[in-house]
C-alpha atoms as a PDB file:
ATOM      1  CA  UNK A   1     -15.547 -13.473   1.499  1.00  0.00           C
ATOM      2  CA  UNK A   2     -12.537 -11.860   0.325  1.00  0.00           C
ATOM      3  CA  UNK A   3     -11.238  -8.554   1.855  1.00  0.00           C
ATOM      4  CA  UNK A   4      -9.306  -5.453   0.986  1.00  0.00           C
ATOM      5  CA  UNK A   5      -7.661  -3.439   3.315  1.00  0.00           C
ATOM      6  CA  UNK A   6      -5.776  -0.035   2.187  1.00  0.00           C
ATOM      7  CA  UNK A   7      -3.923   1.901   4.297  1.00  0.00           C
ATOM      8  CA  UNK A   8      -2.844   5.745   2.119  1.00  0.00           C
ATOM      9  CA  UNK A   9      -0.034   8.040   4.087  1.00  0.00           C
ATOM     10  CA  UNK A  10       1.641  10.760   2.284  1.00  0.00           C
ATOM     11  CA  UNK A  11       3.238   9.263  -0.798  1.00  0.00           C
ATOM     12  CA  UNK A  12       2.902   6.012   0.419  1.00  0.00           C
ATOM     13  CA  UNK A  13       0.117   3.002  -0.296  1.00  0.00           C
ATOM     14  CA  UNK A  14       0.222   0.385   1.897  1.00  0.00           C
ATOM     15  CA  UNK A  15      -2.249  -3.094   0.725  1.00  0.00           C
ATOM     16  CA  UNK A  16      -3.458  -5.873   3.037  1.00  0.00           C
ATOM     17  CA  UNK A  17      -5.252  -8.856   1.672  1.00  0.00           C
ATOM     18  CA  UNK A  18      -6.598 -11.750   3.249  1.00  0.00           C
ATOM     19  CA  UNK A  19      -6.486 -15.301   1.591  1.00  0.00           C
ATOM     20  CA  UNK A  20      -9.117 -16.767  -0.420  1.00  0.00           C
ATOM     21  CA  UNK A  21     -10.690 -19.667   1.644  1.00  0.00           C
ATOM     22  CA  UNK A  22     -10.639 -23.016   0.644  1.00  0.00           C
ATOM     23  CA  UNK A  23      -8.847 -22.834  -2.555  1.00  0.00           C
ATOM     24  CA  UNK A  24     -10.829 -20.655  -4.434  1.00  0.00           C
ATOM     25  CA  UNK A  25      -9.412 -19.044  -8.101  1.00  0.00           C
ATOM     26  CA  UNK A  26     -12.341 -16.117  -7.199  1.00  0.00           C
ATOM     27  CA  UNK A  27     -14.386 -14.817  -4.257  1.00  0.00           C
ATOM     28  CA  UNK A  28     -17.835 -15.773  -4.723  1.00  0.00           C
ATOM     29  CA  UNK A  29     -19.067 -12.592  -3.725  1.00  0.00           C
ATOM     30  CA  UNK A  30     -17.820  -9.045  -3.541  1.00  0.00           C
ATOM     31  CA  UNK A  31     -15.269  -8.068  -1.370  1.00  0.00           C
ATOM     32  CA  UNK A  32     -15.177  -5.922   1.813  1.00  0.00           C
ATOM     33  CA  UNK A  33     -13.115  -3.232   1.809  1.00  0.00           C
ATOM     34  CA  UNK A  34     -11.657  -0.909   4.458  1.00  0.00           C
ATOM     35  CA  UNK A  35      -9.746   2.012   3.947  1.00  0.00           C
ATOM     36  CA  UNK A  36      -7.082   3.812   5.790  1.00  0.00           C
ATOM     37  CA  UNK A  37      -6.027   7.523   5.512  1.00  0.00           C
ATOM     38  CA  UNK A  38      -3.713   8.970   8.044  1.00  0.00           C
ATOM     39  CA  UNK A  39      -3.097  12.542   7.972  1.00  0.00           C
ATOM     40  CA  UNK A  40       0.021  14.571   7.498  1.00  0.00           C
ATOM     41  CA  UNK A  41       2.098  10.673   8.172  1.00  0.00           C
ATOM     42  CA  UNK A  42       5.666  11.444   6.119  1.00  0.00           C
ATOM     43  CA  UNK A  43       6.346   8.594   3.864  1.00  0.00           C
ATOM     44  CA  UNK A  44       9.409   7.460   5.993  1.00  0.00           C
ATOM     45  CA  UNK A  45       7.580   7.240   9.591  1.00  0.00           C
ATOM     46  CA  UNK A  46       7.266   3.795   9.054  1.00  0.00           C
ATOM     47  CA  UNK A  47       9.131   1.025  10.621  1.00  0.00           C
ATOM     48  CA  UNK A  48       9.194  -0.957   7.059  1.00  0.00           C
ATOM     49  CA  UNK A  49      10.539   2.041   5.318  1.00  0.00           C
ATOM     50  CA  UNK A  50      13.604   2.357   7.466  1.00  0.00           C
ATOM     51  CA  UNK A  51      13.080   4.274  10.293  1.00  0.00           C
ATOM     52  CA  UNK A  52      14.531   3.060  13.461  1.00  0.00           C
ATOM     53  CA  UNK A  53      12.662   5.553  16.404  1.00  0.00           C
ATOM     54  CA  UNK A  54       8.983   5.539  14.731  1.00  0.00           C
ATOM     55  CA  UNK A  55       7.899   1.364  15.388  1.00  0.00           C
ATOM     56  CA  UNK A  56       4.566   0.661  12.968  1.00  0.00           C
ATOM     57  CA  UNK A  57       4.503  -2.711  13.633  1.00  0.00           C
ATOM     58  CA  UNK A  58       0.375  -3.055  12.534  1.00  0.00           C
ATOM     59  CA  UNK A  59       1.752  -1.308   9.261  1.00  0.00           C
ATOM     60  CA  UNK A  60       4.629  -3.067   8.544  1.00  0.00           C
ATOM     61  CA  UNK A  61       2.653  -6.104   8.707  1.00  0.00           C
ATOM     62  CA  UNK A  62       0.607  -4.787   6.125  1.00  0.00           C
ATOM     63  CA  UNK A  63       3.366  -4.499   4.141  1.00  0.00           C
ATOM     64  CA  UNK A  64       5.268  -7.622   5.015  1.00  0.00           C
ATOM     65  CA  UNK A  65       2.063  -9.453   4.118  1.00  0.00           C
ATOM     66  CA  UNK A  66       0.264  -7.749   1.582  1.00  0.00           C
ATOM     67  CA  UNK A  67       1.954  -4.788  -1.132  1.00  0.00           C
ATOM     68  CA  UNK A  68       3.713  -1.928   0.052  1.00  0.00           C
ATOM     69  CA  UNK A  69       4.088   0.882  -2.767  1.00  0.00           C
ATOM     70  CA  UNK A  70       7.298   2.669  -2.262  1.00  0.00           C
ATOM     71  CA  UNK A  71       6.944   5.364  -5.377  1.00  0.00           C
ATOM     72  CA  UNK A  72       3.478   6.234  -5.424  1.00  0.00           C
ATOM     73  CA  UNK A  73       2.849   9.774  -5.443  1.00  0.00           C
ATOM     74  CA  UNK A  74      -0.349  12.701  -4.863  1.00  0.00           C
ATOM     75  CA  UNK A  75      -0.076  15.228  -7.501  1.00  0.00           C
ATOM     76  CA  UNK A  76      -1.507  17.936  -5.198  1.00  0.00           C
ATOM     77  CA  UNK A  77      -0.859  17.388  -1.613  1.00  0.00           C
ATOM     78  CA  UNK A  78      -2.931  19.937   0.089  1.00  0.00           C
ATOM     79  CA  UNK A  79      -5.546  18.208   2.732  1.00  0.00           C
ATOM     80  CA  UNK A  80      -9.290  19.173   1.165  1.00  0.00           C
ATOM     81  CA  UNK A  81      -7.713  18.615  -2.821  1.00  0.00           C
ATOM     82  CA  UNK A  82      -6.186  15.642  -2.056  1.00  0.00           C
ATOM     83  CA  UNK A  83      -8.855  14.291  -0.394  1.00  0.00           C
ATOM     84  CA  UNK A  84     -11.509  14.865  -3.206  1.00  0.00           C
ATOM     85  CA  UNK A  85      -9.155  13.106  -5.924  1.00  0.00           C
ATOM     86  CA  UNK A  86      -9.059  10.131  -3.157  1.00  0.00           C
ATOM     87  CA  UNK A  87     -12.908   9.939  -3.501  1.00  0.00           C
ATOM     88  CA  UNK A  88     -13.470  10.812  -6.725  1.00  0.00           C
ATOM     89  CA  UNK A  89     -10.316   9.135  -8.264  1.00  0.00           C
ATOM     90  CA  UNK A  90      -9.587  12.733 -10.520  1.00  0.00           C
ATOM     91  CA  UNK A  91      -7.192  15.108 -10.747  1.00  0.00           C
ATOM     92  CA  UNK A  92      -7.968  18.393  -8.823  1.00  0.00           C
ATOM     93  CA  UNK A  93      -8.113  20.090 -12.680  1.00  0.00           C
ATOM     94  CA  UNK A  94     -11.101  17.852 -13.115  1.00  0.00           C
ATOM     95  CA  UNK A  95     -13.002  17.613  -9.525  1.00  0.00           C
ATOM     96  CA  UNK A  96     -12.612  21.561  -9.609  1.00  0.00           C
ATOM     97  CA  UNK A  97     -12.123  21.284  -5.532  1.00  0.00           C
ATOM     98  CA  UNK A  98      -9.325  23.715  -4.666  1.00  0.00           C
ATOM     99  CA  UNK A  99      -9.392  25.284  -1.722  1.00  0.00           C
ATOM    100  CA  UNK A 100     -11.289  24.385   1.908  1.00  0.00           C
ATOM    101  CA  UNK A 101     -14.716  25.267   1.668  1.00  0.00           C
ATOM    102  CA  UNK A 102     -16.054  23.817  -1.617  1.00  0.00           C
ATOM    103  CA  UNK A 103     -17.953  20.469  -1.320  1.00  0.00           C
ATOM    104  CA  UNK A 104     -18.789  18.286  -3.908  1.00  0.00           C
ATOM    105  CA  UNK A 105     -21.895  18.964  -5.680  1.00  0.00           C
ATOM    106  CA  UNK A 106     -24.840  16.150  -5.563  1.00  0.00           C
ATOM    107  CA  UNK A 107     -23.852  14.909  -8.919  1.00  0.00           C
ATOM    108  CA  UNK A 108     -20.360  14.624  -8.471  1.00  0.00           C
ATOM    109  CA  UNK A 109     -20.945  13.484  -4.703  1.00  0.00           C
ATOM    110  CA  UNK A 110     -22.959  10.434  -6.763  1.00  0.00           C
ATOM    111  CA  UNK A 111     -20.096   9.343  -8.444  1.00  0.00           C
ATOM    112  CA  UNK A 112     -17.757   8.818  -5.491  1.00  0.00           C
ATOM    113  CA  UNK A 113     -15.847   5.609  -4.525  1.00  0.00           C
ATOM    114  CA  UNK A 114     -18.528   5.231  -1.372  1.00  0.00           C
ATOM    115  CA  UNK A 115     -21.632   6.182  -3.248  1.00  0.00           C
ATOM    116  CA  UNK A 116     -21.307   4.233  -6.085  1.00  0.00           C
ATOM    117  CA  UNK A 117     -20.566   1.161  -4.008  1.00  0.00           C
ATOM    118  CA  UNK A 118     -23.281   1.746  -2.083  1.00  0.00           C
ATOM    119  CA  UNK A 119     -25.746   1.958  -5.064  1.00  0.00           C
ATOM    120  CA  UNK A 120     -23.741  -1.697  -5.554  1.00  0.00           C
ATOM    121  CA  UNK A 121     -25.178  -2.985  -3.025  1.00  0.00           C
ATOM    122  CA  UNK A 122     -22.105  -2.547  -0.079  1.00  0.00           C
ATOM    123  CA  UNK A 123     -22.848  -1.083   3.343  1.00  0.00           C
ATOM    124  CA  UNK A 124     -20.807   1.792   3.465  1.00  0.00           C
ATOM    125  CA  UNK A 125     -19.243   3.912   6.532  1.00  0.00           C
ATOM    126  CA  UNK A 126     -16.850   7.006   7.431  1.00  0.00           C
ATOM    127  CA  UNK A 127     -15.265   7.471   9.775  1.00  0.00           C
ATOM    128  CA  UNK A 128     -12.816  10.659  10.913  1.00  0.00           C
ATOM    129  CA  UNK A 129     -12.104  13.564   8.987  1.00  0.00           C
ATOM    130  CA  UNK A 130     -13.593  14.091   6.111  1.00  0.00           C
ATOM    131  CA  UNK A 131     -12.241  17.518   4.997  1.00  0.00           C
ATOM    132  CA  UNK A 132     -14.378  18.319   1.632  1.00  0.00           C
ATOM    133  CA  UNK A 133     -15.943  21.115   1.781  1.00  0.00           C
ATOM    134  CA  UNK A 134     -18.195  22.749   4.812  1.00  0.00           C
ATOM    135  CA  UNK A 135     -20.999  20.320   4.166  1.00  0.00           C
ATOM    136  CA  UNK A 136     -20.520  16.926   5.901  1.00  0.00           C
ATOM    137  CA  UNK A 137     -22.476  14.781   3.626  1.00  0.00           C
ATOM    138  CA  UNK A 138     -23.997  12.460   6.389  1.00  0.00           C
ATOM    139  CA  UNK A 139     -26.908  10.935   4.381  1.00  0.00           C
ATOM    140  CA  UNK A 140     -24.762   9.638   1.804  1.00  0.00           C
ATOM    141  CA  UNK A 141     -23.248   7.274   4.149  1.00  0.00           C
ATOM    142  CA  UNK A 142     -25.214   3.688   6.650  1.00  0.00           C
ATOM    143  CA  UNK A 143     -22.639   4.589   9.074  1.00  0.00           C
ATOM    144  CA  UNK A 144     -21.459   8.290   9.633  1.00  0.00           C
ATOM    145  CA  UNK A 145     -19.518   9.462  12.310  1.00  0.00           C
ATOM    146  CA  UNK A 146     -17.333  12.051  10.508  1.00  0.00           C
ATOM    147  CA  UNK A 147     -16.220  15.593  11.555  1.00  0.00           C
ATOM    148  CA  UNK A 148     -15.434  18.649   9.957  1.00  0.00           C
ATOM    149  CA  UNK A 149     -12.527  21.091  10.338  1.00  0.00           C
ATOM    150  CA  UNK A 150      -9.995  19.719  12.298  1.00  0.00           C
ATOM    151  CA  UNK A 151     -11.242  18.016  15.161  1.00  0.00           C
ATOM    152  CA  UNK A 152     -10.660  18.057  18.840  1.00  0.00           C
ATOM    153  CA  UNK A 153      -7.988  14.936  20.414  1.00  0.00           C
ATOM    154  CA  UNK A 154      -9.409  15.463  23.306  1.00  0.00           C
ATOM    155  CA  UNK A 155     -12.857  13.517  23.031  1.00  0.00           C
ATOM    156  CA  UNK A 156     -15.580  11.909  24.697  1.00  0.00           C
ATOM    157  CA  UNK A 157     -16.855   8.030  24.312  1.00  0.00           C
ATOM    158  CA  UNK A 158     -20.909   7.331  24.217  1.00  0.00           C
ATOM    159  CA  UNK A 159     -20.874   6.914  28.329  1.00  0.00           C
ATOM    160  CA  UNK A 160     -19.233  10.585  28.159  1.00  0.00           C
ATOM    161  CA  UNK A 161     -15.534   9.440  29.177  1.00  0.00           C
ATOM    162  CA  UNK A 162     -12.659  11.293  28.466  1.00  0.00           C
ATOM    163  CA  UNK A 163     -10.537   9.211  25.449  1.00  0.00           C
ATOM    164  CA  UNK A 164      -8.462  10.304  22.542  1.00  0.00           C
ATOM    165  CA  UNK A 165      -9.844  10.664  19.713  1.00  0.00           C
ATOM    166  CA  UNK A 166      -7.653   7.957  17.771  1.00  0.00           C
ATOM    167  CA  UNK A 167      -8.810   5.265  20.502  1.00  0.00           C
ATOM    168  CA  UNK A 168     -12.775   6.280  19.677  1.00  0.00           C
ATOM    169  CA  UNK A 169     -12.209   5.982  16.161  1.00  0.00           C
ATOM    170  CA  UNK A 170     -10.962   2.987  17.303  1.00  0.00           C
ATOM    171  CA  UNK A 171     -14.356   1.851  19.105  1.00  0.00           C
ATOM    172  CA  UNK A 172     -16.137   3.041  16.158  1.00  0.00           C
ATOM    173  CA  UNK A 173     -14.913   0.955  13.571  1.00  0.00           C
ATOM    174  CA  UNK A 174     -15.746  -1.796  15.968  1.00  0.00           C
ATOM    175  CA  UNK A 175     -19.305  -0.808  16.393  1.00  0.00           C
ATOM    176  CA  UNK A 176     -19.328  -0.578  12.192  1.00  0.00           C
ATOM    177  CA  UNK A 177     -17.836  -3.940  12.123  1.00  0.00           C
ATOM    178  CA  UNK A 178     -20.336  -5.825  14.371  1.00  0.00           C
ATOM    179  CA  UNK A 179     -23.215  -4.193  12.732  1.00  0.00           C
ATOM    180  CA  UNK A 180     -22.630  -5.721   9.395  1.00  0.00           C
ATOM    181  CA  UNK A 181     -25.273  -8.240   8.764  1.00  0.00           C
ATOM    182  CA  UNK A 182     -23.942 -11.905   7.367  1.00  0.00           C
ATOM    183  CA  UNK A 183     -23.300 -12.249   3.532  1.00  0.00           C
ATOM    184  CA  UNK A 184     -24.058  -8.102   2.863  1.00  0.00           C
ATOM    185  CA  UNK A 185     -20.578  -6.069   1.665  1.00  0.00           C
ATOM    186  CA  UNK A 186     -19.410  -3.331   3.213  1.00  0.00           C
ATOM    187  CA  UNK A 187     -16.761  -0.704   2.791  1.00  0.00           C
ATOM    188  CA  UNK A 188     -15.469   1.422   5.581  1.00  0.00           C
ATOM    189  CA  UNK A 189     -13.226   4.715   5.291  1.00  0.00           C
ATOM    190  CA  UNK A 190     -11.613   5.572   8.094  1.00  0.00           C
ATOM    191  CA  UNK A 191      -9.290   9.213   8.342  1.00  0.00           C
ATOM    192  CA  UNK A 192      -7.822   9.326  11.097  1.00  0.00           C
ATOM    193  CA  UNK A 193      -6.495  13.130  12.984  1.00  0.00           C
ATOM    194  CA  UNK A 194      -3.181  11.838  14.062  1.00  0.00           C
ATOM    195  CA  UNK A 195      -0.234  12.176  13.184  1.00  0.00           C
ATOM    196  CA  UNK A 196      -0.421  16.055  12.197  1.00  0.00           C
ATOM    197  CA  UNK A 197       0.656  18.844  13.344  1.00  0.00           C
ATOM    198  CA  UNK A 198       0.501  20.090  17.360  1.00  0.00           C
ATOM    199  CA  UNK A 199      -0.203  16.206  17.874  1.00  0.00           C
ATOM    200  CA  UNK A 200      -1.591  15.409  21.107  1.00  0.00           C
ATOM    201  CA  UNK A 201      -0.729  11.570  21.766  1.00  0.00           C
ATOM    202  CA  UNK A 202      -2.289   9.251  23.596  1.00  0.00           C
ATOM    203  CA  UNK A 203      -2.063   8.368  27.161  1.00  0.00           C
ATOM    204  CA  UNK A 204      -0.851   4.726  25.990  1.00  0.00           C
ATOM    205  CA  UNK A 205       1.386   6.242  23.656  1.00  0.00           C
ATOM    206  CA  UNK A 206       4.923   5.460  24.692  1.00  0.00           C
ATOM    207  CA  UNK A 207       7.824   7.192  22.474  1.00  0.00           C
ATOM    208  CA  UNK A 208      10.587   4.482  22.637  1.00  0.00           C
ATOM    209  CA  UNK A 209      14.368   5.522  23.184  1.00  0.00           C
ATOM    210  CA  UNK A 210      16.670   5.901  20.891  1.00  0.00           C
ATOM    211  CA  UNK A 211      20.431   6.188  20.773  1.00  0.00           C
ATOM    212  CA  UNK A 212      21.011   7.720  17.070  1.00  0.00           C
ATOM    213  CA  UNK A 213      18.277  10.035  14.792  1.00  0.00           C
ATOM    214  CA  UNK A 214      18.312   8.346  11.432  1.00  0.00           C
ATOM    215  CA  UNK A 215      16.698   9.976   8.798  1.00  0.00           C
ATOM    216  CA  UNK A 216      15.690   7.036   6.349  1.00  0.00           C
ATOM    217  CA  UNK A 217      16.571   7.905   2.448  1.00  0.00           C
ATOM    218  CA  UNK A 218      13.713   7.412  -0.251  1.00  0.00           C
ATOM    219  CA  UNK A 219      14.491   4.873  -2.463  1.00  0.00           C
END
């Protein structure tokens, strides 16, 4: 089965793909797809874009590997407007979602990426921050473990240990992952918290040294 993985930051699409076994000119079923958002990321904090003190090396492999966009663009980069033209694929004159309270209606909740796959047929999950609206849509998912507002870095895992919240995103992509039964399709968003604002890194996050601050230029 062939997979799709897409990783959005702010102005910047990032596209793995893994190989079609054995030769094959088409998958012979539908693909799996996993999507990336990370929040507030500036187009040049990425290793493969220049920058010599951030290290992506996961990304950059992404990019090495699969496509890396340099000149894609949002047309509205706020959080909540953005985010509804991610899942519904419009522009926020069309969606009608412009500030941080309104959700998606029912109807136009239907036509999203992850509902309309799911009437496909795909096993669908989110993961993160979701950001639409003050209604977290939790039935329109299999696999929900969203939150609204902003979130809290400092979480809990299921035994009740302290962790950061990127690390038990982490653990719940993997419990998504495993529960995919053989042969069924499945598409997993994932938004993660960090990197924005008053970030609050983990205790395995290590900033590395650097002797000069380079500022990469946009090509």
């Amino acid at each position: 089965m062939k997979s799709f993985l897409f990783l959005l930051l702010a102005g910047t699409l990032v596209m793995g793909l893994r190989p079609i076994e054995n030769g094959q000119s088409k998958p012979p079923s539908p693909p799996n797809i996993i999507f990336l958002l990370a929040d507030d990321q500036r187009w040049d904090a990425l290793g493969v874009a220049g920058n010599t003190i951030i290290q992506t090396p996961n990304i950059d492999r992404l990019a090495r590997d699969g496509f890396y966009f340099k000149r894609s663009y949002v047309t509205t980069p706020i959080c909540a407007i953005s985010r509804a033209s991610i899942f519904s694929g419009q522009y926020a004159r069309r969606h009608g979602i412009v500030d941080f309270a309104t959700p998606f209606t029912d109807s136009a909740l239907a036509q999203t990426y992850p509902a309309l796959l799911r009437k496909a047929g795909y096993r669908t999950g989110f993961i993160g921050k979701y950001g639409v609206g003050n209604k977290m849509p939790v039935d329109a998912f299999d696999y929900w473990r969203g939150f609204d507002g902003q979130g809290n870095y400092a979480a809990k895992d299921a035994q009740g240990k302290p962790i950061h919240l990127t690390d038990l995103m982490g653990q719940q992509m993997d419990e998504f992952l495993q529960g995919n039964s053989s042969g069924k399709p499945f598409c997993l968003s994932v938004s993660f918290k960090a990197p924005t604002h008053r970030m609050q890194p983990s205790l395995n996050f290590r900033m590395p040294s650097a002797s000069v601050n380079s500022t990469p230029t946009r090509p």
